[in-house]
C-alpha atoms as a PDB file:
ATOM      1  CA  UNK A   1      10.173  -0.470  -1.023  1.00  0.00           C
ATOM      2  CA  UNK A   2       9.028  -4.078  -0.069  1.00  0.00           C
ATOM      3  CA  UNK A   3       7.228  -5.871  -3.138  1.00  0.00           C
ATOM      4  CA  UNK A   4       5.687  -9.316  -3.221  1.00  0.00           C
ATOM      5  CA  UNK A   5       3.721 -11.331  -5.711  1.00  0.00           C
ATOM      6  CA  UNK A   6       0.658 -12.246  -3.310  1.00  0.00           C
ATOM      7  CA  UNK A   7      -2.921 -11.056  -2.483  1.00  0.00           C
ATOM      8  CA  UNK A   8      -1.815  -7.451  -0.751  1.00  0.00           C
ATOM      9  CA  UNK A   9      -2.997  -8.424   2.573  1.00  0.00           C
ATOM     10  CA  UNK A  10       0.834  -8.890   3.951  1.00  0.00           C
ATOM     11  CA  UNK A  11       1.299  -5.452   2.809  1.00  0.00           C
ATOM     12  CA  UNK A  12      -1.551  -4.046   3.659  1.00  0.00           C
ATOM     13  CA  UNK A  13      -1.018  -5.472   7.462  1.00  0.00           C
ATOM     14  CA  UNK A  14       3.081  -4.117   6.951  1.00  0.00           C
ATOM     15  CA  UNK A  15       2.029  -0.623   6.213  1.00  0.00           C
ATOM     16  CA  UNK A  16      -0.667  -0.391   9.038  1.00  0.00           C
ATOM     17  CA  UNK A  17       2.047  -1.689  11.544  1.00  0.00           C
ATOM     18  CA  UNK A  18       4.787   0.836  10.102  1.00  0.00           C
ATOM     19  CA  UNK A  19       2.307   3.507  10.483  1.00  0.00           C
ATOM     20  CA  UNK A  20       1.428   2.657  14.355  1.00  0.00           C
ATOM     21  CA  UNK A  21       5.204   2.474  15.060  1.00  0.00           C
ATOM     22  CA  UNK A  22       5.293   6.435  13.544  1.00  0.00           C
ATOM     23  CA  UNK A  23       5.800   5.913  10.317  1.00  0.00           C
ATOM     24  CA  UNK A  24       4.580   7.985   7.481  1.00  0.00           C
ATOM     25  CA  UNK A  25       3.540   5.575   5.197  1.00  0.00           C
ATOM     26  CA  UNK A  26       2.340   5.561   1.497  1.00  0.00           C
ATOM     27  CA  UNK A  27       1.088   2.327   0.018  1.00  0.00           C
ATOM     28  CA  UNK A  28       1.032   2.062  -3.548  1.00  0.00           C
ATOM     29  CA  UNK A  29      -1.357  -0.620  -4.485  1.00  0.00           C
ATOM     30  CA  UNK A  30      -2.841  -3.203  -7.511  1.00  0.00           C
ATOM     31  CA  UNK A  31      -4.912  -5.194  -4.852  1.00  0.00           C
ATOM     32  CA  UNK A  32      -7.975  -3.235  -3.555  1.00  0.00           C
ATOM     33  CA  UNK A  33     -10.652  -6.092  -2.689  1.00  0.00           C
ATOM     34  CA  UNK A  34     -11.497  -6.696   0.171  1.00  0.00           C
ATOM     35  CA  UNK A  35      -8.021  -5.024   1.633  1.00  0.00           C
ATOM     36  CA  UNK A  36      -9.121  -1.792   2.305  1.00  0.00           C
ATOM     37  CA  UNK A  37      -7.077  -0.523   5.001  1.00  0.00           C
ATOM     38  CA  UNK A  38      -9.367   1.759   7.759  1.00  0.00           C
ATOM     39  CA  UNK A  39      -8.827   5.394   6.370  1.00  0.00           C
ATOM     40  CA  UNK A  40      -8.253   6.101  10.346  1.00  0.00           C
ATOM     41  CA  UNK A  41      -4.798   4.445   9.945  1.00  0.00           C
ATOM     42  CA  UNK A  42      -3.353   7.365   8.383  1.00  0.00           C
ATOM     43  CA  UNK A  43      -1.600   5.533   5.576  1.00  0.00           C
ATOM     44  CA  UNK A  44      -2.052   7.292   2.559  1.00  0.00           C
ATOM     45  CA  UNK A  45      -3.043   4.452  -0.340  1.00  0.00           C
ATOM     46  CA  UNK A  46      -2.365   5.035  -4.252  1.00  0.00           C
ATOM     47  CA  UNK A  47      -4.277   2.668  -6.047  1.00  0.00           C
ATOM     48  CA  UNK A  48      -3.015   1.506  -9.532  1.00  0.00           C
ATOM     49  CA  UNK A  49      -4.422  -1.074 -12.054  1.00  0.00           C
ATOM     50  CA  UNK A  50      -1.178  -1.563 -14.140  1.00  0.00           C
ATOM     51  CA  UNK A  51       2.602  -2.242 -13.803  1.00  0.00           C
ATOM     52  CA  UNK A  52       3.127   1.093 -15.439  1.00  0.00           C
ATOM     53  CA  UNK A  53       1.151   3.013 -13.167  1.00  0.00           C
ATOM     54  CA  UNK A  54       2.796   1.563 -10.394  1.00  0.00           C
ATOM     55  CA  UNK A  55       6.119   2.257 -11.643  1.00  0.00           C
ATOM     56  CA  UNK A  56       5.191   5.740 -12.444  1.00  0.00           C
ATOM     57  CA  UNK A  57       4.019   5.980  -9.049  1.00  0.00           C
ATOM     58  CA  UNK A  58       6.612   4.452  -7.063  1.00  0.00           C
ATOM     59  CA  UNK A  59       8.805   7.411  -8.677  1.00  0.00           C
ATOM     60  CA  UNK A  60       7.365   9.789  -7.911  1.00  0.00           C
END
């Protein structure tokens, strides 16, 4: 898991990397703006809108 308290765009740009190196890649998500990743990337995106739903996500 790599966590940061910013905009999303670093790890929006991390994931899309990780998943052209072969990675399969699941971003969980608060920041949805403007940071839509292209849904050709194959990363698959869970959006959330609280710290609980991330943390419920991010276990399962």
């Amino acid at each position: 898991m790599i966590t940061n308290r910013s905009s999303g765009r670093q790890g929006y740009a991390v994931a899309e990397v990780a998943q052209r190196l072969g990675a399969h890649v699941t971003l969980v998500s608060a920041a949805r703006r403007e940071l839509a990743l292209d849904v050709t990337t194959g990363v698959e995106v869970i959006p959330v809108d609280t710290a609980a739903e991330m943390a419920e996500a991010l276990l399962e």
